[in-house]
C-alpha atoms as a PDB file:
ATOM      1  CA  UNK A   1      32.454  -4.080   7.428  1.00  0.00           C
ATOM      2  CA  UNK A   2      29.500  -5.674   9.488  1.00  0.00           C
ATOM      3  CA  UNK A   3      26.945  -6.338   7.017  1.00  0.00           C
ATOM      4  CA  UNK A   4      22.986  -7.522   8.232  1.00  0.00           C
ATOM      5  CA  UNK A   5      19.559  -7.637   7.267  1.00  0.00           C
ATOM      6  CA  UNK A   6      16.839  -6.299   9.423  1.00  0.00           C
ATOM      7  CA  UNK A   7      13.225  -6.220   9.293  1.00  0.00           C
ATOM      8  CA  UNK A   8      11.580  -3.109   9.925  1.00  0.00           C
ATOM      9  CA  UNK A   9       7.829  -2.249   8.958  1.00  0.00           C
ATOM     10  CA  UNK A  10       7.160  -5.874   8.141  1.00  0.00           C
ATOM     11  CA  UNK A  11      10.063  -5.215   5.330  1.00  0.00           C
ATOM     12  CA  UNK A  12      13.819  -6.953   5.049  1.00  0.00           C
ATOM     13  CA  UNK A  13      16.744  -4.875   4.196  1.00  0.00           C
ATOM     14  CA  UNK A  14      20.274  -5.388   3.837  1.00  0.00           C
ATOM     15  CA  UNK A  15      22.014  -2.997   6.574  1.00  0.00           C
ATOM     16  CA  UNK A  16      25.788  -2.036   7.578  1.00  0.00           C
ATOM     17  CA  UNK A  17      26.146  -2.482  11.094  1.00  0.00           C
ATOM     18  CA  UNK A  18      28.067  -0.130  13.383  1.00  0.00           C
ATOM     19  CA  UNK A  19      28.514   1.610  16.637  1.00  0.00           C
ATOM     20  CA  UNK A  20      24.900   0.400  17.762  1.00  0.00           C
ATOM     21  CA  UNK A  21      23.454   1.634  14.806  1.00  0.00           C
ATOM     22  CA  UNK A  22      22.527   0.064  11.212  1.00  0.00           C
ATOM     23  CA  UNK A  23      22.173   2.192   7.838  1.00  0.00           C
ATOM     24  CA  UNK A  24      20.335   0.714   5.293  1.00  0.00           C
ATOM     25  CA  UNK A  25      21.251  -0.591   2.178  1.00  0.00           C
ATOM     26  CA  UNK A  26      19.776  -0.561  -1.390  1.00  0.00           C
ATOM     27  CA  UNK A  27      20.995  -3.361  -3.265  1.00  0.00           C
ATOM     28  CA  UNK A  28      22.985  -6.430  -1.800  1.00  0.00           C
ATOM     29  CA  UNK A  29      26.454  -7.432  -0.553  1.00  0.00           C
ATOM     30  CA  UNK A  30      26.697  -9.610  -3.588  1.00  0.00           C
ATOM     31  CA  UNK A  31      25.900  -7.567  -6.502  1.00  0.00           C
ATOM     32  CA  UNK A  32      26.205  -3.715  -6.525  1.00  0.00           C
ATOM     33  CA  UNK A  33      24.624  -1.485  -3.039  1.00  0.00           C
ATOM     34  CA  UNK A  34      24.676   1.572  -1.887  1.00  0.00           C
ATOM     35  CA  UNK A  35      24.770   2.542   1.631  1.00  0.00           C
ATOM     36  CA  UNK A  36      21.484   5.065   2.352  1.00  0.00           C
ATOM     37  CA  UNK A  37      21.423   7.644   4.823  1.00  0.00           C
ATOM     38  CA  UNK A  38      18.279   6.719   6.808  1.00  0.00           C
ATOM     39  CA  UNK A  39      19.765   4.803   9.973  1.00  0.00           C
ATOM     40  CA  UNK A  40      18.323   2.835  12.665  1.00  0.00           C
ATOM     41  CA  UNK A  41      19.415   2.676  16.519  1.00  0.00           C
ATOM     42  CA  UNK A  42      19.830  -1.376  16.155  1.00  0.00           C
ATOM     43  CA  UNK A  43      17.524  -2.317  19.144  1.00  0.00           C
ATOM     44  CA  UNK A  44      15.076  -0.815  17.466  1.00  0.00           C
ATOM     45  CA  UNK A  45      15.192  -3.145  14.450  1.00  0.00           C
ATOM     46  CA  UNK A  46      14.841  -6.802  14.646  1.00  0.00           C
ATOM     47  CA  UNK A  47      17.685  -8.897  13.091  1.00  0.00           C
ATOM     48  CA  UNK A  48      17.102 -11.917  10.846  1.00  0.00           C
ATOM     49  CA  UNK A  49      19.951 -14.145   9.807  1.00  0.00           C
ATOM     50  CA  UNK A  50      22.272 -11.976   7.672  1.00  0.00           C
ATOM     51  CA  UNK A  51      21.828 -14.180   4.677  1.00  0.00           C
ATOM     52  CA  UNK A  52      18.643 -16.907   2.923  1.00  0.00           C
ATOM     53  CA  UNK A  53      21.488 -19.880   1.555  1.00  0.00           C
ATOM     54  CA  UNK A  54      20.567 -21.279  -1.961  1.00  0.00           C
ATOM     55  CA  UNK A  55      22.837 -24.297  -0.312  1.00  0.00           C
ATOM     56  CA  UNK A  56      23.435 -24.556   3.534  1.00  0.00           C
ATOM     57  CA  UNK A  57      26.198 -26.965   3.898  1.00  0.00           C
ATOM     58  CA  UNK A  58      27.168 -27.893   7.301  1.00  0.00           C
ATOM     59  CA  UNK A  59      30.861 -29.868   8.578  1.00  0.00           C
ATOM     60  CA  UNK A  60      30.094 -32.400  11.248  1.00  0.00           C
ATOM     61  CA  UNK A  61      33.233 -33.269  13.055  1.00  0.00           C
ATOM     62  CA  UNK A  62      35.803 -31.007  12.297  1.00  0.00           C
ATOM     63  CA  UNK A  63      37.673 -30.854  15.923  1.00  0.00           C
ATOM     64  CA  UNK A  64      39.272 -33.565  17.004  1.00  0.00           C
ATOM     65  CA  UNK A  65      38.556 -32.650  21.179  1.00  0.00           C
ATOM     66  CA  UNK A  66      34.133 -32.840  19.540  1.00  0.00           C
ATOM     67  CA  UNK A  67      35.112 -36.613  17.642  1.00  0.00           C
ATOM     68  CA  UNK A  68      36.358 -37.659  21.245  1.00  0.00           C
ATOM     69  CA  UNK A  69      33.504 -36.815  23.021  1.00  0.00           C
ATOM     70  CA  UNK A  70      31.348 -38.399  20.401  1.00  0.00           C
ATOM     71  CA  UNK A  71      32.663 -41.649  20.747  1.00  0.00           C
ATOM     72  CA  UNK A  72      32.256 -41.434  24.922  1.00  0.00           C
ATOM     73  CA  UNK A  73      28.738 -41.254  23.458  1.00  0.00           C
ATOM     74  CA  UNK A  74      28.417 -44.043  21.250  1.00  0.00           C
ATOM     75  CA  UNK A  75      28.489 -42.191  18.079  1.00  0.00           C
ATOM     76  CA  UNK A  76      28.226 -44.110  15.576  1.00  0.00           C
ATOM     77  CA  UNK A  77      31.036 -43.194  12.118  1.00  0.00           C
ATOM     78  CA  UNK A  78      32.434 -41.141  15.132  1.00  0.00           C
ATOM     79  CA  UNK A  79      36.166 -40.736  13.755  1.00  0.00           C
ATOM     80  CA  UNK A  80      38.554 -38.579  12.301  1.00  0.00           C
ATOM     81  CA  UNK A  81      38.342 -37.936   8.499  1.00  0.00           C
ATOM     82  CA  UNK A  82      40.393 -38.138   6.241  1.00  0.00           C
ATOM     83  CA  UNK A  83      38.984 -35.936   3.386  1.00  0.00           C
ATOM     84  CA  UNK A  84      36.928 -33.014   3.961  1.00  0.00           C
ATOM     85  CA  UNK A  85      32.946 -34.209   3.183  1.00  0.00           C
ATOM     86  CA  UNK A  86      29.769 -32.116   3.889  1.00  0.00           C
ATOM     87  CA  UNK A  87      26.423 -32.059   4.805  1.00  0.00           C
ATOM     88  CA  UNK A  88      23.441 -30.009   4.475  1.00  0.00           C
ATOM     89  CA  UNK A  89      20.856 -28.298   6.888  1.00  0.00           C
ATOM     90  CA  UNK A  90      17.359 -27.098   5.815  1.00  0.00           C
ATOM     91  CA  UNK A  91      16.875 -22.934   5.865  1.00  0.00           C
ATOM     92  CA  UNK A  92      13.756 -23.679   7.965  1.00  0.00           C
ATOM     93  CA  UNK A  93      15.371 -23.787  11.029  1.00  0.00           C
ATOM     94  CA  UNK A  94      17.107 -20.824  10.623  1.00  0.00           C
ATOM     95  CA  UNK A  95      16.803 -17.899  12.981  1.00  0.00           C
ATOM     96  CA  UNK A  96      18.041 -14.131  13.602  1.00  0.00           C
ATOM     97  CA  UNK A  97      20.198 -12.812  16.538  1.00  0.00           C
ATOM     98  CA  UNK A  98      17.498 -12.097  18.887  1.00  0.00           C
ATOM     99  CA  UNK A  99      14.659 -15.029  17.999  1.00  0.00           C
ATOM    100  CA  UNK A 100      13.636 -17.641  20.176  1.00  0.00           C
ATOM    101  CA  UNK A 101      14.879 -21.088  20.176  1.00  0.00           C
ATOM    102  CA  UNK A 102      11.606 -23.763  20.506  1.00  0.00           C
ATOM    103  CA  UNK A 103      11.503 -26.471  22.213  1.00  0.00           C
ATOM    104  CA  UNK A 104       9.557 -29.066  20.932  1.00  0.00           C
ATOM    105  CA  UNK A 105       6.514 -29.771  22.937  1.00  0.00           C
ATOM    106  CA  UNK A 106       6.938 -33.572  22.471  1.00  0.00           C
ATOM    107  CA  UNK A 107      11.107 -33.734  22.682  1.00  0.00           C
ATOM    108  CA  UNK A 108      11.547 -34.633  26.162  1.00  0.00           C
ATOM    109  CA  UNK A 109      15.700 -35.592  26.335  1.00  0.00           C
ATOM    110  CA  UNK A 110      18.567 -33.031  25.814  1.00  0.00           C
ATOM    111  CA  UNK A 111      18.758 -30.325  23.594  1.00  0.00           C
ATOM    112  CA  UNK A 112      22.331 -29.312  22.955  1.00  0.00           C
ATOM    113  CA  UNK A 113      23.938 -25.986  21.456  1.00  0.00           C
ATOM    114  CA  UNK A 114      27.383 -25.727  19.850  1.00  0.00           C
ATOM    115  CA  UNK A 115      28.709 -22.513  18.645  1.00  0.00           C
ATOM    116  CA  UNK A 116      30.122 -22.402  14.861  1.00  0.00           C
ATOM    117  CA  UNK A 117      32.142 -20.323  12.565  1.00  0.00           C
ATOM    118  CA  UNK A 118      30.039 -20.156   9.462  1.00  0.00           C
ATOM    119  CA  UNK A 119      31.952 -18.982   6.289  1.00  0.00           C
ATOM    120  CA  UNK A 120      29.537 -17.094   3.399  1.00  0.00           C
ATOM    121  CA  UNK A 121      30.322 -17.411   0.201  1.00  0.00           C
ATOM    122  CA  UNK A 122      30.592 -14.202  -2.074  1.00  0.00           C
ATOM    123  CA  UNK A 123      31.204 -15.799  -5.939  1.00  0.00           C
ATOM    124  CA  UNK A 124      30.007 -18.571  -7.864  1.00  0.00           C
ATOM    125  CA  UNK A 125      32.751 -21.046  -7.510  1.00  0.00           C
ATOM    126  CA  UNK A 126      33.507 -24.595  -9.250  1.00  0.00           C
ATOM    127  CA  UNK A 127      36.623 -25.954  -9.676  1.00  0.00           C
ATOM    128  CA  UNK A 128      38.425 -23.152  -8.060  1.00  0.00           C
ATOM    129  CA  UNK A 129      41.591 -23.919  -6.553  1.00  0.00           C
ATOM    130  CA  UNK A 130      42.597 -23.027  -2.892  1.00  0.00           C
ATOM    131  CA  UNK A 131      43.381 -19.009  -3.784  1.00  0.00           C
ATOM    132  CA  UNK A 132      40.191 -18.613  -5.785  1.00  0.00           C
ATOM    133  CA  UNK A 133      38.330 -20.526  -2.612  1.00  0.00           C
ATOM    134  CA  UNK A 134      39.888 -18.008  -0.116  1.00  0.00           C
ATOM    135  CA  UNK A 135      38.960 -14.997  -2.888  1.00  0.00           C
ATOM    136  CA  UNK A 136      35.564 -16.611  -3.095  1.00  0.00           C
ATOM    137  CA  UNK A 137      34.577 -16.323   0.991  1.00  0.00           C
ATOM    138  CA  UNK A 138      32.983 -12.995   1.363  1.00  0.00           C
ATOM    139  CA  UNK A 139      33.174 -13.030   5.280  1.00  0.00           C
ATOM    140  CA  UNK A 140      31.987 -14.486   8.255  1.00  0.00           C
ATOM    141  CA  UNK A 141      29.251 -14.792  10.660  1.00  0.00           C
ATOM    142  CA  UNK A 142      28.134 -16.822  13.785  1.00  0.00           C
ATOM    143  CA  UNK A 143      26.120 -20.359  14.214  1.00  0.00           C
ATOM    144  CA  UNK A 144      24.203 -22.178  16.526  1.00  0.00           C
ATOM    145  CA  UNK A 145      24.144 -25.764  16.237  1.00  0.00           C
ATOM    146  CA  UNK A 146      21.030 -26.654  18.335  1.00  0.00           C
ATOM    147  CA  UNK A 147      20.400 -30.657  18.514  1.00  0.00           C
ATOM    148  CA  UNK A 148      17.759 -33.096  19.980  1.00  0.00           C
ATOM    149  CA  UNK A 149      20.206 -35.791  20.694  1.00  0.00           C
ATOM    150  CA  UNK A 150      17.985 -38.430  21.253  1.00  0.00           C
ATOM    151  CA  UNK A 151      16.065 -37.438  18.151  1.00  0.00           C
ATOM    152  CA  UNK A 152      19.576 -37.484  16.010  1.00  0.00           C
ATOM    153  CA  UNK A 153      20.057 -41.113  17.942  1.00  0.00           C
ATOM    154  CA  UNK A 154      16.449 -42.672  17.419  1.00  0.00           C
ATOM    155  CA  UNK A 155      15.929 -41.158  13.891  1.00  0.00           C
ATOM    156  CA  UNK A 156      17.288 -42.544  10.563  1.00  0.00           C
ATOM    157  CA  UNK A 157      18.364 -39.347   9.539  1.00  0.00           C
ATOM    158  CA  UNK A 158      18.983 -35.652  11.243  1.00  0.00           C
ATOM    159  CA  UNK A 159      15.481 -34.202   9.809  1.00  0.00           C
ATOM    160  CA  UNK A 160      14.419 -32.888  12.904  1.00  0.00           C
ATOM    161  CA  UNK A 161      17.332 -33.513  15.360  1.00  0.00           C
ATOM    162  CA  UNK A 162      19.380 -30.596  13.455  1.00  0.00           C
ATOM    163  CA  UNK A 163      16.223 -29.585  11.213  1.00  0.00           C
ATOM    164  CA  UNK A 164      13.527 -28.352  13.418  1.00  0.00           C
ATOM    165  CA  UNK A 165      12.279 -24.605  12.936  1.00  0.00           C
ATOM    166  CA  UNK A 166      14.061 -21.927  15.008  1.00  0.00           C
ATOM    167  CA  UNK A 167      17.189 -24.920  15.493  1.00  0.00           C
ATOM    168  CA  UNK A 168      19.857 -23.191  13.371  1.00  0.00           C
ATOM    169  CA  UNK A 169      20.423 -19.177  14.715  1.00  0.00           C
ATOM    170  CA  UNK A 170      22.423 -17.544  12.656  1.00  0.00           C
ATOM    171  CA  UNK A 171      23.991 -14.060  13.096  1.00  0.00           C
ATOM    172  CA  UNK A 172      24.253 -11.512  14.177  1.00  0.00           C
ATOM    173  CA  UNK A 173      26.091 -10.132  11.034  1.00  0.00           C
ATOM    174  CA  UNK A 174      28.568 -11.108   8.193  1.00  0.00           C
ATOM    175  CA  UNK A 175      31.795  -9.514   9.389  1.00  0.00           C
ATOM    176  CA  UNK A 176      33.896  -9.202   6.019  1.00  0.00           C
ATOM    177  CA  UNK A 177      37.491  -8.562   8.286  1.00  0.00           C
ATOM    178  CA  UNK A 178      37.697 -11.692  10.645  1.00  0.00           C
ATOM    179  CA  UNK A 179      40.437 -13.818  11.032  1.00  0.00           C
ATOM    180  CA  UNK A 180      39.001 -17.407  12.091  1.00  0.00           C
ATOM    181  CA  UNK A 181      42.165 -18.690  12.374  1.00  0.00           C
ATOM    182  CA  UNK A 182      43.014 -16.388  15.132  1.00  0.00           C
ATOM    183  CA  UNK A 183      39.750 -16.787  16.868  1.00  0.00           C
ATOM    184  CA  UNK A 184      38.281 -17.914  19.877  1.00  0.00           C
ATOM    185  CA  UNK A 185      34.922 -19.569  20.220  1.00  0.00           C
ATOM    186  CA  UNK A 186      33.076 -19.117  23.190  1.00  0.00           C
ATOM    187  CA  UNK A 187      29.289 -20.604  24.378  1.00  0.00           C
ATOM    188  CA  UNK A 188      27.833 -18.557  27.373  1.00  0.00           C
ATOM    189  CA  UNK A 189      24.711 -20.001  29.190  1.00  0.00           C
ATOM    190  CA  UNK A 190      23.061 -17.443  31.105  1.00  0.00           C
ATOM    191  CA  UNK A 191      26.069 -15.768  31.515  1.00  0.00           C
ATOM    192  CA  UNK A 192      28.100 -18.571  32.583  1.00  0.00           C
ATOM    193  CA  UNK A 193      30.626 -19.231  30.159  1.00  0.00           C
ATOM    194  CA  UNK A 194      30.408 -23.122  29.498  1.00  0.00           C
ATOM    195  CA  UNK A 195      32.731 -23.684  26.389  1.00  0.00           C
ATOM    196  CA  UNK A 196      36.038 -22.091  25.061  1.00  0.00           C
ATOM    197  CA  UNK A 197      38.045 -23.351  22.236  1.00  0.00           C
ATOM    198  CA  UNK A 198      40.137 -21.937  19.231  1.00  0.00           C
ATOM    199  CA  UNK A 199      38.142 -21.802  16.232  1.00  0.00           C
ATOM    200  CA  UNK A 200      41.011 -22.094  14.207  1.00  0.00           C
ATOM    201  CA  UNK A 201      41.756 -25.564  15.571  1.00  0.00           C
ATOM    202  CA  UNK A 202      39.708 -27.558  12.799  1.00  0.00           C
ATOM    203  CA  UNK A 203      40.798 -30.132  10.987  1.00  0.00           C
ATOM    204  CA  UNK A 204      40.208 -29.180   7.679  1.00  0.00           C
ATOM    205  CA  UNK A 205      39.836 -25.762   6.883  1.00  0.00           C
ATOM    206  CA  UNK A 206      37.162 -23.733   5.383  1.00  0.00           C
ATOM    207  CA  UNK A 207      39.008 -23.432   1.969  1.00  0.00           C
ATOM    208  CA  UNK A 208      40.154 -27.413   2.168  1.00  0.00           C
ATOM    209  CA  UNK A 209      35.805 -27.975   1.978  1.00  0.00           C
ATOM    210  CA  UNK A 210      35.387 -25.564  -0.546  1.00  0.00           C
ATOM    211  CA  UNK A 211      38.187 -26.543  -3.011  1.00  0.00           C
ATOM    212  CA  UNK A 212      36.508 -30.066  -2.549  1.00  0.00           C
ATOM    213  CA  UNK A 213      32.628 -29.505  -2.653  1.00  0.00           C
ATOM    214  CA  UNK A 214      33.271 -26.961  -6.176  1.00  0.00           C
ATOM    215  CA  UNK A 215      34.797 -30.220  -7.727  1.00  0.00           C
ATOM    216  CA  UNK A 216      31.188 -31.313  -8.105  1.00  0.00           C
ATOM    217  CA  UNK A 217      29.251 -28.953  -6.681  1.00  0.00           C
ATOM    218  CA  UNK A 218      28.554 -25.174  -8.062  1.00  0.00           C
ATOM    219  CA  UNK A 219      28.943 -22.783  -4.823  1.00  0.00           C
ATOM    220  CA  UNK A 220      26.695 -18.718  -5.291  1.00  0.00           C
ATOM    221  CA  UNK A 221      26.638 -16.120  -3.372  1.00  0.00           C
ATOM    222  CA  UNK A 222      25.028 -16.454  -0.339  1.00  0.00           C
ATOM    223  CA  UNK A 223      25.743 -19.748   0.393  1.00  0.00           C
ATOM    224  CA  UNK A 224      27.044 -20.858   3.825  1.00  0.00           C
ATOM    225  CA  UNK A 225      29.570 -23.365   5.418  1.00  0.00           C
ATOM    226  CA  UNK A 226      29.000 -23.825   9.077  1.00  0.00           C
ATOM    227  CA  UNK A 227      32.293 -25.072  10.005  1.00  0.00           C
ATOM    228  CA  UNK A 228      31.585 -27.658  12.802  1.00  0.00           C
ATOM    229  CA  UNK A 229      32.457 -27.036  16.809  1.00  0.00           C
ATOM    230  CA  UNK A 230      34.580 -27.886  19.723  1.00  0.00           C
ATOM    231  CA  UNK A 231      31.881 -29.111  22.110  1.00  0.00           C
ATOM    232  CA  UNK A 232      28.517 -29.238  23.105  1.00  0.00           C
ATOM    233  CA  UNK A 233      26.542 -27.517  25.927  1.00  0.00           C
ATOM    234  CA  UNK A 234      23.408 -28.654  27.048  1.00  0.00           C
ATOM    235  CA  UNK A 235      20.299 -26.343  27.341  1.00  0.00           C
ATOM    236  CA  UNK A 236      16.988 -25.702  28.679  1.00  0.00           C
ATOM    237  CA  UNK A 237      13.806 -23.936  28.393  1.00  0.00           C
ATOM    238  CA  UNK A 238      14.680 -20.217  29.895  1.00  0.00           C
ATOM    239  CA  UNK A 239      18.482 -20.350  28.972  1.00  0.00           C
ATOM    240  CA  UNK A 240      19.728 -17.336  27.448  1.00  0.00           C
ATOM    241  CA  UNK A 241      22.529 -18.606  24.681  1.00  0.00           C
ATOM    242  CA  UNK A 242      25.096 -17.007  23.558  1.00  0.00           C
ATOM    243  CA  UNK A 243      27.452 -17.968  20.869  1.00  0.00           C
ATOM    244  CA  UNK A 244      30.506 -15.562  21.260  1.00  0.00           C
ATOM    245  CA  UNK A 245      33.564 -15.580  18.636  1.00  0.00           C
ATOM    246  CA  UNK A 246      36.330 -12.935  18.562  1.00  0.00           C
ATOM    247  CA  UNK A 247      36.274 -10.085  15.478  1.00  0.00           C
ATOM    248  CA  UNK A 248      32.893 -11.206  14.808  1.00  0.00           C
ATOM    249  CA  UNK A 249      30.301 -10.288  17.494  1.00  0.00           C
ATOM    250  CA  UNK A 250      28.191 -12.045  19.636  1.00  0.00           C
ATOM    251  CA  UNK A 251      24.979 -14.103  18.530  1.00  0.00           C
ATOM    252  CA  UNK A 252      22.132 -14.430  21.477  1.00  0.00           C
ATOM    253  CA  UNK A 253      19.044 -16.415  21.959  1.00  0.00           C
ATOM    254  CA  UNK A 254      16.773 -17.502  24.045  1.00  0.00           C
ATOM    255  CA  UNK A 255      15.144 -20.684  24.966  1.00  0.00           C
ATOM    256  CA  UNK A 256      11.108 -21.271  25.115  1.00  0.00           C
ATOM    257  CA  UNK A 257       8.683 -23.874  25.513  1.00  0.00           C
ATOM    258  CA  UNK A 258       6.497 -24.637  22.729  1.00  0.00           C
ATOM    259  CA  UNK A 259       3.038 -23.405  23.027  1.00  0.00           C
ATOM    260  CA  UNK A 260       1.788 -24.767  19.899  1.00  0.00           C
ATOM    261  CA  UNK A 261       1.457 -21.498  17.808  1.00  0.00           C
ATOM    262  CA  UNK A 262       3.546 -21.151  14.593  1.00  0.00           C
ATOM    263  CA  UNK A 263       6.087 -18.831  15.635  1.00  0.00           C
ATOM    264  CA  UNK A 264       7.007 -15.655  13.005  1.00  0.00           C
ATOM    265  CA  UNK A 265      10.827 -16.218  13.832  1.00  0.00           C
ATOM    266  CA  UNK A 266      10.727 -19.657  12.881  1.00  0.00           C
ATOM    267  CA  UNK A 267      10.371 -18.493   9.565  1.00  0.00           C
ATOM    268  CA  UNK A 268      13.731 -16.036   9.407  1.00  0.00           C
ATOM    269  CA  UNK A 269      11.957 -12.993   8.715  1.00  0.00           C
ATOM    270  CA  UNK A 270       8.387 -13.840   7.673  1.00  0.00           C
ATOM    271  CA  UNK A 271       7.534 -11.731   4.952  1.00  0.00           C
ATOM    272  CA  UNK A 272      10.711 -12.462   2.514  1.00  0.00           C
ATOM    273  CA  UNK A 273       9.934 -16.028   2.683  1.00  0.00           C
ATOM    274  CA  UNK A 274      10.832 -18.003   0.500  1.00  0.00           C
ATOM    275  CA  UNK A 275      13.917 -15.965  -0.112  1.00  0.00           C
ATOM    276  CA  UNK A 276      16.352 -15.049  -2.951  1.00  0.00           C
ATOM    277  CA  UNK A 277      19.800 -14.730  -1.307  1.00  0.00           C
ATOM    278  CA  UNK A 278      20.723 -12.062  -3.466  1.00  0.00           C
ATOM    279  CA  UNK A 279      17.834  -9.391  -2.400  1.00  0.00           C
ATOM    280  CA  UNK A 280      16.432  -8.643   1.165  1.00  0.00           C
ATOM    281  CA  UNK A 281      13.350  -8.814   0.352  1.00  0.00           C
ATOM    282  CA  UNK A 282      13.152 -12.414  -2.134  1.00  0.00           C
ATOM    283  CA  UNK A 283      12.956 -10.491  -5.375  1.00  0.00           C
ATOM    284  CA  UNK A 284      15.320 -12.260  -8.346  1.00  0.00           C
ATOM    285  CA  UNK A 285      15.902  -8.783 -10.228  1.00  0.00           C
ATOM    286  CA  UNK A 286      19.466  -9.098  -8.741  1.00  0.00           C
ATOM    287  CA  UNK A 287      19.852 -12.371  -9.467  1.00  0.00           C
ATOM    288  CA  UNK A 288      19.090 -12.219 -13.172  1.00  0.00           C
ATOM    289  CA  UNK A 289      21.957  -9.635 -13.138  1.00  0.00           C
ATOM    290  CA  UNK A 290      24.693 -12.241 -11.811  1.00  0.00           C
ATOM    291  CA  UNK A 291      23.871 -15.079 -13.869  1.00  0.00           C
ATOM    292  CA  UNK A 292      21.619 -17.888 -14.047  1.00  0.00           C
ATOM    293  CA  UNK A 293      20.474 -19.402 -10.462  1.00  0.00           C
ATOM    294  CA  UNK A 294      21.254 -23.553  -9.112  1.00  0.00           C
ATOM    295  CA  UNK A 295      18.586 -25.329 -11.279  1.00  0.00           C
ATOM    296  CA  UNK A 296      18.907 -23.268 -14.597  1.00  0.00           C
ATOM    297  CA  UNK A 297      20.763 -24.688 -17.570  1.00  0.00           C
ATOM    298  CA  UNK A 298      23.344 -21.543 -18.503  1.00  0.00           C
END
């Protein structure tokens, strides 16, 4: 099943995706639904990022060819792990199969995409072990990685390198049947394709962070794990991006300058912002059904 959310009438909804058409949902992926009959031809909806994260957790080098290439560059802490550790990313930059990528009107080095597996989590988890962590991923989707390297080298932290509005696409669905493992990544630049690799190739796996972030960490439904790439591919104002990964789908944006207006896809879907991951539209009814939320004492 290809689940997505779509806005259409200035409204979100949860949809199931399917043979260029999406039929709505009422209800969410992560509490009980049921699939509508009104359905939309899907260019006629506009996609936003299939799920709002509580958390958005992010692996940084997680392929050995990616470390490598890091260290050519100077990168500093630029080795292989040894223990799965994450990071986070800020929902802001988030942005729906379709949206437009902004380049920052006073960045003026190299913006770079990398194409990521992201896993979404379907249970609350903590202290699960590995089968409860597989159990506990409800499927899979597509990431985009967009980074202002000199930004991420001049800054003490990634705020805006990795943080910047429109810099994380997401999409275009949560495909519940993939197989990762199996996988191939590929990043297409104006139809060009300019990175391949096997997604499965990390070096720790999506239930290896899991099992270790729930030892301290509470994991709900709805959160995301983007699980780190294989290379990087520069880009430019007018690029057409594509992040492509097999038994998923195929997650496309474009690139434009920044004119100085507040974009409405920089904020993932305008009108259910600020989200609850559980609803399409932000409301908490479903929520209150599943338990109490990250912040509230159960």
């Amino acid at each position: 099943m290809k689940w997505c959310r779509f806005r259409l009438a200035h409204a979100a909804h949860f949809g199931v995706a399917g043979h260029g058409r999406v039929q709505r949902v009422d209800g969410s992926p992560f509490a009980e639904y049921k699939i509508t009959g009104d359905s939309f031809a899907l260019e006629d909806v506009v996609l936003l990022p299939p799920v709002l994260p509580f958390t958005f957790f992010c692996v940084g080098l997680n392929y050995r060819r990616h470390i490598l290439h890091a260290q050519t560059k100077g990168l500093a802490g630029a080795k292989v792990p040894d223990r799965p550790e994450v990071g986070y990313r800020a929902n802001n930059a988030l942005l729906g199969h379709g949206g437009e990528i902004v380049w920052p009107g006073d960045f003026s080095g190299q913006l770079e995409a990398e194409g990521e597996v992201v896993a979404v989590i379907g249970r609350r988890l903590r202290r699960c072990s590995r089968s409860e962590a597989a159990a506990g991923i409800f499927g899979w989707t597509i990431g985009n990685d967009v980074s202002a390297r000199e930004w991420q080298r001049q800054d003490r932290t990634f705020w805006r390198a990795k943080n910047s509005d429109t810099f994380k696409p997401m999409g275009p669905w949560i495909a519940t049947d993939a197989e990762p493992a199996t996988a191939t990544t590929r990043v297409i630049v104006n139809g060009d394709v300019a990175c391949t690799f096997a997604t499965g190739e990390m070096i720790f796996d999506a239930v290896d962070y899991i099992t270790e972030i729930a030892r301290y960490i509470t994991l709900w439904p709805g959160d995301v794990l983007w699980m780190g790439a294989d290379g990087t591919v520069p880009i430019s104002v007018g690029d057409a991006v594509e992040i492509d990964i097999s038994g998923i789908g195929t997650l496309r944006n474009t690139v434009v300058a920044d004119t100085g207006a507040v974009a409405e896809s920089a904020h993932a879907g305008a009108a259910d912002w600020p989200p609850s991951p559980l609803s399409a539209n932000g409301s908490e009814n479903e929520m209150a059904a599943k338990g109490p939320a990250p912040g509230r004492r159960e």
